[in-house]
PDB file of N, CA and C in Angstrom:
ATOM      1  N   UNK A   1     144.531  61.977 110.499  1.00  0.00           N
ATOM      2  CA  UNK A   1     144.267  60.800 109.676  1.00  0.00           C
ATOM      3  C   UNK A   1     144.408  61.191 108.220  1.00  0.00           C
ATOM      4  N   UNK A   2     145.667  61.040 107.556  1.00  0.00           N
ATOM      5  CA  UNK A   2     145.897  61.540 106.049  1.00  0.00           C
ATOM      6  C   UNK A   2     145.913  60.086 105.277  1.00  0.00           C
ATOM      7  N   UNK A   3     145.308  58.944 106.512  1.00  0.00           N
ATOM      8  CA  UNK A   3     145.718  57.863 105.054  1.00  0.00           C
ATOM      9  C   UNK A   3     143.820  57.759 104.322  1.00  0.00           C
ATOM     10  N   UNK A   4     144.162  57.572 103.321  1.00  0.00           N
ATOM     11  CA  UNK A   4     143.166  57.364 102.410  1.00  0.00           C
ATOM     12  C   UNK A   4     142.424  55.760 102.572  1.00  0.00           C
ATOM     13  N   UNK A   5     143.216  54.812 103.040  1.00  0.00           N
ATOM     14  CA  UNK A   5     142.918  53.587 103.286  1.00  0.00           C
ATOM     15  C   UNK A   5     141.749  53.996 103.798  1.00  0.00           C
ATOM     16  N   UNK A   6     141.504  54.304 105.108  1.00  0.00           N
ATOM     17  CA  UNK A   6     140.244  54.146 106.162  1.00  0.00           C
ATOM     18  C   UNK A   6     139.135  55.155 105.719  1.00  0.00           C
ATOM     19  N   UNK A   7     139.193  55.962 104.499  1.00  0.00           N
ATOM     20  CA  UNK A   7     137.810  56.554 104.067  1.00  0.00           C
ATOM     21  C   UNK A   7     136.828  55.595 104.307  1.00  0.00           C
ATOM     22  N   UNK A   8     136.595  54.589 104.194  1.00  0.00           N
ATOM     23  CA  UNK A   8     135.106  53.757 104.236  1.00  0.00           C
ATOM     24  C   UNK A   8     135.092  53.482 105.629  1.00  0.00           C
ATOM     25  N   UNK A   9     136.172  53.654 106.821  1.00  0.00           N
ATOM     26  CA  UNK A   9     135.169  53.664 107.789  1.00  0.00           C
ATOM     27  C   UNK A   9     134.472  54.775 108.769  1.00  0.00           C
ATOM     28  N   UNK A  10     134.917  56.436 107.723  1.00  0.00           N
ATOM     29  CA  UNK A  10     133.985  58.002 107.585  1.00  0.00           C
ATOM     30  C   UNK A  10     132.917  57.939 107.928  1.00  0.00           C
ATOM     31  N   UNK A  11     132.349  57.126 106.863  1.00  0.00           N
ATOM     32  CA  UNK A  11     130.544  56.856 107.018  1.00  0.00           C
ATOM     33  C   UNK A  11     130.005  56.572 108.300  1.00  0.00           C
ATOM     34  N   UNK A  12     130.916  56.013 109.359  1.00  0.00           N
ATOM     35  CA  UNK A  12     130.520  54.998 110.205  1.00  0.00           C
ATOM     36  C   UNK A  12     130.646  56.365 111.517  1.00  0.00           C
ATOM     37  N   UNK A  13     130.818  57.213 111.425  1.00  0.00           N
ATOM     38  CA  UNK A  13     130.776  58.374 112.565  1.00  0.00           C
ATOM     39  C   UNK A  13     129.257  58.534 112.861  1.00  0.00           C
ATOM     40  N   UNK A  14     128.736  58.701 113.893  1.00  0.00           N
ATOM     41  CA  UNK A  14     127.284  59.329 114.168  1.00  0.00           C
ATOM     42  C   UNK A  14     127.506  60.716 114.675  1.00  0.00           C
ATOM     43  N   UNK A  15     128.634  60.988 115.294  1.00  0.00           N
ATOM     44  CA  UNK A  15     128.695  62.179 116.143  1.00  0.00           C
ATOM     45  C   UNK A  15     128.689  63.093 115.311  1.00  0.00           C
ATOM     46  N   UNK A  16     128.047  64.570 115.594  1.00  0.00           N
ATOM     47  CA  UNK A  16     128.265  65.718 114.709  1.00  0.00           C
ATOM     48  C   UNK A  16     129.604  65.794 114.769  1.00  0.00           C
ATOM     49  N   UNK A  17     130.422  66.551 114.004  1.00  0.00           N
ATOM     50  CA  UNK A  17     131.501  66.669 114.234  1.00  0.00           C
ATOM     51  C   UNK A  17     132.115  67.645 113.342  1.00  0.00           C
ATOM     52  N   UNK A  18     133.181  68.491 113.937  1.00  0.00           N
ATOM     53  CA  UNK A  18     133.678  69.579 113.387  1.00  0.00           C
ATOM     54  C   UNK A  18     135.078  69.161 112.902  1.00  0.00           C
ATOM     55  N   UNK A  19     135.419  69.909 111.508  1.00  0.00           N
ATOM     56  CA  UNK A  19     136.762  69.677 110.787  1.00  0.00           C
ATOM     57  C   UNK A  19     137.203  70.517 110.671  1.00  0.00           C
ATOM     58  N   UNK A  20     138.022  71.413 111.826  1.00  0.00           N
ATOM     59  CA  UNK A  20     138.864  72.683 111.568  1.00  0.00           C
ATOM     60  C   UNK A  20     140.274  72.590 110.762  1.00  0.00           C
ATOM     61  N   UNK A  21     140.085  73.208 109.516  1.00  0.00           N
ATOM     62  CA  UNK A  21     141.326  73.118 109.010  1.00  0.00           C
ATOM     63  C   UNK A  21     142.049  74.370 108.331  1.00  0.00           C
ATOM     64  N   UNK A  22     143.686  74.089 108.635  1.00  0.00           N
ATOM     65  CA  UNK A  22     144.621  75.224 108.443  1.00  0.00           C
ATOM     66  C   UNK A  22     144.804  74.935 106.755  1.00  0.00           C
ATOM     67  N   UNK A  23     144.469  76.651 105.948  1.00  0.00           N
ATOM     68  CA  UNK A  23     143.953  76.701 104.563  1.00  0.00           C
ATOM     69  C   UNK A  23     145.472  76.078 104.239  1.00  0.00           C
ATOM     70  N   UNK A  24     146.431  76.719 104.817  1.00  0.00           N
ATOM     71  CA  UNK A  24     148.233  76.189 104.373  1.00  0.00           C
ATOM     72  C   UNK A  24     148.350  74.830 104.720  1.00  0.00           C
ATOM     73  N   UNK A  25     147.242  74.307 105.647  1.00  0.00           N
ATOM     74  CA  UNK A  25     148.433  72.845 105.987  1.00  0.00           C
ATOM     75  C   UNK A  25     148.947  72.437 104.647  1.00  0.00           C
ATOM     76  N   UNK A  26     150.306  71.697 104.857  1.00  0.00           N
ATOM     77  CA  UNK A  26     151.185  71.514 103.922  1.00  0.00           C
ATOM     78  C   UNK A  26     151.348  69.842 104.108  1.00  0.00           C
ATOM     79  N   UNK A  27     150.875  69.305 105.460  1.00  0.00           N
ATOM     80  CA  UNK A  27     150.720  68.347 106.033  1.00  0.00           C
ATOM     81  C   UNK A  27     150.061  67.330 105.820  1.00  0.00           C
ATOM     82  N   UNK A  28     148.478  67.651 105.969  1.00  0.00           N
ATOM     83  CA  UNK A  28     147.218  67.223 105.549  1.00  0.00           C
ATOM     84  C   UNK A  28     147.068  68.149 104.655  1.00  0.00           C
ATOM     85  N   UNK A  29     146.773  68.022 103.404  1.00  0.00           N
ATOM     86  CA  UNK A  29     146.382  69.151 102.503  1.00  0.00           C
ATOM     87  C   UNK A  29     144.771  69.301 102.729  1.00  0.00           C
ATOM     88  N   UNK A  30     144.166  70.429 102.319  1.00  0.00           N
ATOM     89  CA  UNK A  30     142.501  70.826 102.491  1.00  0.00           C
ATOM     90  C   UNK A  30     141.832  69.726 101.552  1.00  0.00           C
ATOM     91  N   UNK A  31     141.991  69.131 100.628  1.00  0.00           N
ATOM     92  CA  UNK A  31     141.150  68.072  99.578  1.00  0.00           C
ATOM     93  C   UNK A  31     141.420  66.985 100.603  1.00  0.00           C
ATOM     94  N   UNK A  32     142.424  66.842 101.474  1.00  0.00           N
ATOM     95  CA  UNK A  32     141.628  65.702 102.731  1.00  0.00           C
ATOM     96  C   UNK A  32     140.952  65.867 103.011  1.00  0.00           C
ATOM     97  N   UNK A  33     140.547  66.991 104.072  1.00  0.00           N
ATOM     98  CA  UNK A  33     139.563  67.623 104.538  1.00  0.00           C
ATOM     99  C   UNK A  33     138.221  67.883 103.599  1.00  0.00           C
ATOM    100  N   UNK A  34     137.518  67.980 102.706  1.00  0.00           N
ATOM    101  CA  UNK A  34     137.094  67.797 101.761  1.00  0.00           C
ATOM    102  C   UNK A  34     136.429  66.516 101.768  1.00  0.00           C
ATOM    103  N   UNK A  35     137.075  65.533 101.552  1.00  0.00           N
ATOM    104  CA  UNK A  35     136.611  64.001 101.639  1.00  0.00           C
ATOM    105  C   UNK A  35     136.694  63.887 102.531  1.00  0.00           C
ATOM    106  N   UNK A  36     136.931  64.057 103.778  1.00  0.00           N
ATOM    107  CA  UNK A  36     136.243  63.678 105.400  1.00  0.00           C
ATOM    108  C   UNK A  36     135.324  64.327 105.512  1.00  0.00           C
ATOM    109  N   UNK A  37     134.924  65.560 104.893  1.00  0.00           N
ATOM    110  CA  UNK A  37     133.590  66.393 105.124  1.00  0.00           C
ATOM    111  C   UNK A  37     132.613  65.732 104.334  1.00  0.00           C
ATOM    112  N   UNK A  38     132.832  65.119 103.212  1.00  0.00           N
ATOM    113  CA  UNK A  38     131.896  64.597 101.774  1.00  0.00           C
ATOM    114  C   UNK A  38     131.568  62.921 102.693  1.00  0.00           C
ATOM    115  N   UNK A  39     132.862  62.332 103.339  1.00  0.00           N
ATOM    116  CA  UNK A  39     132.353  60.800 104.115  1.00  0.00           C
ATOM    117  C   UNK A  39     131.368  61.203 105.306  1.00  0.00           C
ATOM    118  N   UNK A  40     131.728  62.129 106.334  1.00  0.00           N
ATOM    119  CA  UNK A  40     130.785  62.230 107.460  1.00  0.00           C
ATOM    120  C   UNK A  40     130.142  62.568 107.945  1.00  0.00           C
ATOM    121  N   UNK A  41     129.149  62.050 107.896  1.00  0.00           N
ATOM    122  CA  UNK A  41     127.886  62.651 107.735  1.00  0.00           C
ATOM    123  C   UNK A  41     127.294  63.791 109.058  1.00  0.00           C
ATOM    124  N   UNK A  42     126.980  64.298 108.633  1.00  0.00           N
ATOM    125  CA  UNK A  42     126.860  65.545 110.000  1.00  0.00           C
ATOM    126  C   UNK A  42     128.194  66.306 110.256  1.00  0.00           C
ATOM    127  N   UNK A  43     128.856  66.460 109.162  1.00  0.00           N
ATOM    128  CA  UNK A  43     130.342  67.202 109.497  1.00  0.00           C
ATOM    129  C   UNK A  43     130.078  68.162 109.131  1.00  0.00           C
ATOM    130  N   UNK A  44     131.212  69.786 109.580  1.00  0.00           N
ATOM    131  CA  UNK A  44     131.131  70.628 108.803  1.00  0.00           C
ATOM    132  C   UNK A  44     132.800  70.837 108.876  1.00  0.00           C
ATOM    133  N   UNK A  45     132.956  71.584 107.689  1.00  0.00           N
ATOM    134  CA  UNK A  45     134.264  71.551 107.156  1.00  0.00           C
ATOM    135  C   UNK A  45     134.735  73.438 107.175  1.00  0.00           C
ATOM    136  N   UNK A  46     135.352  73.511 108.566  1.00  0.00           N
ATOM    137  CA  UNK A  46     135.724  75.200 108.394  1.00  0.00           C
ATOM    138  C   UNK A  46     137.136  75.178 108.512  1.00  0.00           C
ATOM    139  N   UNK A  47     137.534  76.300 107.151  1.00  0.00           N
ATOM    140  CA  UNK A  47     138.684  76.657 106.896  1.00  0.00           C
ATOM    141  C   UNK A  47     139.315  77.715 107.804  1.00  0.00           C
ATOM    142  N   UNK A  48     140.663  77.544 108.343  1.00  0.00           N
ATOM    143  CA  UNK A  48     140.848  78.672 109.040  1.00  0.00           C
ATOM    144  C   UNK A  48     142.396  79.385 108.142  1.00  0.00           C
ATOM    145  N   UNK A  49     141.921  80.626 107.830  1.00  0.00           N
ATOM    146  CA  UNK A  49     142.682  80.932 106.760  1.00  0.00           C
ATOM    147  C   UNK A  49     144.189  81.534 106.992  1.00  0.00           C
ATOM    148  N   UNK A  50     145.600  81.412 106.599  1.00  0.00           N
ATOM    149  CA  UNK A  50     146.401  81.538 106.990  1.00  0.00           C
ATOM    150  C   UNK A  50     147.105  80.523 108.154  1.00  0.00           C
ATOM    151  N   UNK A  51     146.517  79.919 108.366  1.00  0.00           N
ATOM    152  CA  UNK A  51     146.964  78.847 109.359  1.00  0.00           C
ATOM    153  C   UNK A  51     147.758  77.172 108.048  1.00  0.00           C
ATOM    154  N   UNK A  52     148.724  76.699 109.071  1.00  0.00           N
ATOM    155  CA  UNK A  52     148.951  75.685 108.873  1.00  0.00           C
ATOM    156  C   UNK A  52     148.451  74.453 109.379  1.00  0.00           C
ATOM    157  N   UNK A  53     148.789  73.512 109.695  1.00  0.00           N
ATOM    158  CA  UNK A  53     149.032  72.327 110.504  1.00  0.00           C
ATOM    159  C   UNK A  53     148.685  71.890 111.773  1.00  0.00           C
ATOM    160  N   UNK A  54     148.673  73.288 112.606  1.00  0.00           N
ATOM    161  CA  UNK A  54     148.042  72.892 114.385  1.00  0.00           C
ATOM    162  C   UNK A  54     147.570  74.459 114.352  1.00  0.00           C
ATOM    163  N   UNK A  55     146.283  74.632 113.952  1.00  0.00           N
ATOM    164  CA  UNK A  55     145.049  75.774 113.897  1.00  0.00           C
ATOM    165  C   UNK A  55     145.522  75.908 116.071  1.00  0.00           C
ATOM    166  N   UNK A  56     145.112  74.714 116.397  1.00  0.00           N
ATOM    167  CA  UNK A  56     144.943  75.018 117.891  1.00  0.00           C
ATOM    168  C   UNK A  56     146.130  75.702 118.642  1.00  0.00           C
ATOM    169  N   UNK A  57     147.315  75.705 117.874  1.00  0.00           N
ATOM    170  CA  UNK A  57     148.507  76.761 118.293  1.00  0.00           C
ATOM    171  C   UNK A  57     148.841  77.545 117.470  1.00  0.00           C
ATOM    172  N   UNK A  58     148.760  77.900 116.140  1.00  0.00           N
ATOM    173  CA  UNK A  58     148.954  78.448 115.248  1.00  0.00           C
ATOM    174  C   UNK A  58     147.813  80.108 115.720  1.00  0.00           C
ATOM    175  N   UNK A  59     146.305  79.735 115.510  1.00  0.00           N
ATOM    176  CA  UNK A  59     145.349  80.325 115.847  1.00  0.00           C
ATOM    177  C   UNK A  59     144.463  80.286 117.278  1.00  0.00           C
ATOM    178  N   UNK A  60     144.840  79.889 118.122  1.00  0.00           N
ATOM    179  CA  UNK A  60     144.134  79.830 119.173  1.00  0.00           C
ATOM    180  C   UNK A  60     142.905  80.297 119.616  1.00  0.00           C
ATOM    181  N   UNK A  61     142.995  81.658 119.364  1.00  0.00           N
ATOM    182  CA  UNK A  61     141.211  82.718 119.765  1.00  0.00           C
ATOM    183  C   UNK A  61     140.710  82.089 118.859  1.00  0.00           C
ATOM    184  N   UNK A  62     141.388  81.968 117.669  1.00  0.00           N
ATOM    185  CA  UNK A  62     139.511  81.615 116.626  1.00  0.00           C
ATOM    186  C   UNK A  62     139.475  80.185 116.356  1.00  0.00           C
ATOM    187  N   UNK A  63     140.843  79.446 117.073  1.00  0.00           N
ATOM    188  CA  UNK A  63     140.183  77.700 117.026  1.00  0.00           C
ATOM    189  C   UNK A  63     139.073  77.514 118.434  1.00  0.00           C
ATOM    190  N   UNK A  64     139.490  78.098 119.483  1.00  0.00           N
ATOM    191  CA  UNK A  64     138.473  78.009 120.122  1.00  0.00           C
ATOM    192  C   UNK A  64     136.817  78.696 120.123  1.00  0.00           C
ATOM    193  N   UNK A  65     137.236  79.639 118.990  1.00  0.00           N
ATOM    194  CA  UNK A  65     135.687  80.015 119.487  1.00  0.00           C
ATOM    195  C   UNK A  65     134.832  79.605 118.045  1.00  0.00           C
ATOM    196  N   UNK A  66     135.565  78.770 117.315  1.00  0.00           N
ATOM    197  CA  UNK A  66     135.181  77.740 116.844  1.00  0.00           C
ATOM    198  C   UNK A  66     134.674  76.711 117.219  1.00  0.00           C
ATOM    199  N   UNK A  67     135.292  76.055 117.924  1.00  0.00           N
ATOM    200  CA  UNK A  67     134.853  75.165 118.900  1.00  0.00           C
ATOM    201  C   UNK A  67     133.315  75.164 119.880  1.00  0.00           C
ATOM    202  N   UNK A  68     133.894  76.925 120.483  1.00  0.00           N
ATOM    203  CA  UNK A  68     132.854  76.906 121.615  1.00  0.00           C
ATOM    204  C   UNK A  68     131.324  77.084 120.461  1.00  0.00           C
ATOM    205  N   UNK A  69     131.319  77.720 119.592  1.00  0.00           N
ATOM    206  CA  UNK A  69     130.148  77.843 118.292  1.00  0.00           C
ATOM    207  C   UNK A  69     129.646  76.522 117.828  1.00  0.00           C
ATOM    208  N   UNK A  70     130.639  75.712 117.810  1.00  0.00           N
ATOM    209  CA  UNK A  70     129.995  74.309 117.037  1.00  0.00           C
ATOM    210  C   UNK A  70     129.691  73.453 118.371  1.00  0.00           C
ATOM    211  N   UNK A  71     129.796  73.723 119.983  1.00  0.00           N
ATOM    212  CA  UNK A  71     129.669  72.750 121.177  1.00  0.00           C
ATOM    213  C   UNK A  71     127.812  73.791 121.281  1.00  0.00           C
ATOM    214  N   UNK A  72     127.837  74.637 121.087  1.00  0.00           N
ATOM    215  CA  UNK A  72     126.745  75.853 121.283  1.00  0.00           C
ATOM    216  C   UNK A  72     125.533  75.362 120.388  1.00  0.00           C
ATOM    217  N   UNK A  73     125.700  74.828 119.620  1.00  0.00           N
ATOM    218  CA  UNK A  73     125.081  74.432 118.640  1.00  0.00           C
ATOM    219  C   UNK A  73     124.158  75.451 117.488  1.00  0.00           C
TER     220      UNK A  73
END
């Protein structure tokens, strides 16, 4: 979600929710990510460094154990 239009409906998430993002995406740049972390409430915003665009194929071991850390609580 890179459009800026739907920031106001951010707020409206209840779920915790995790924002894994690639420090290179070139795609979504990180100051998206940024303002989806600043709209939703209960987010956390982790950078995964050297990665682009798809962390989940790019980085695999550490998108998942990202994942399994933020499902772990």
């Amino acid at each position: 979600m890179h459009s800026l239009t739907l920031r106001h409906l951010l707020p409206g998430i209840a779920t915790p929710t995790l924002l894994a993002w690639g420090g290179e995406d070139a795609i979504t740049p990180i100051d998206s990510g940024e303002i989806y972390q600043r709209a939703i409430p209960r987010s956390r915003l982790v950078v995964i460094e050297n990665c682009g665009h798809m962390p989940e194929m790019e980085k695999p071991t550490e998108f998942a154990g990202l994942i399994e850390n933020f499902l772990a609580g």
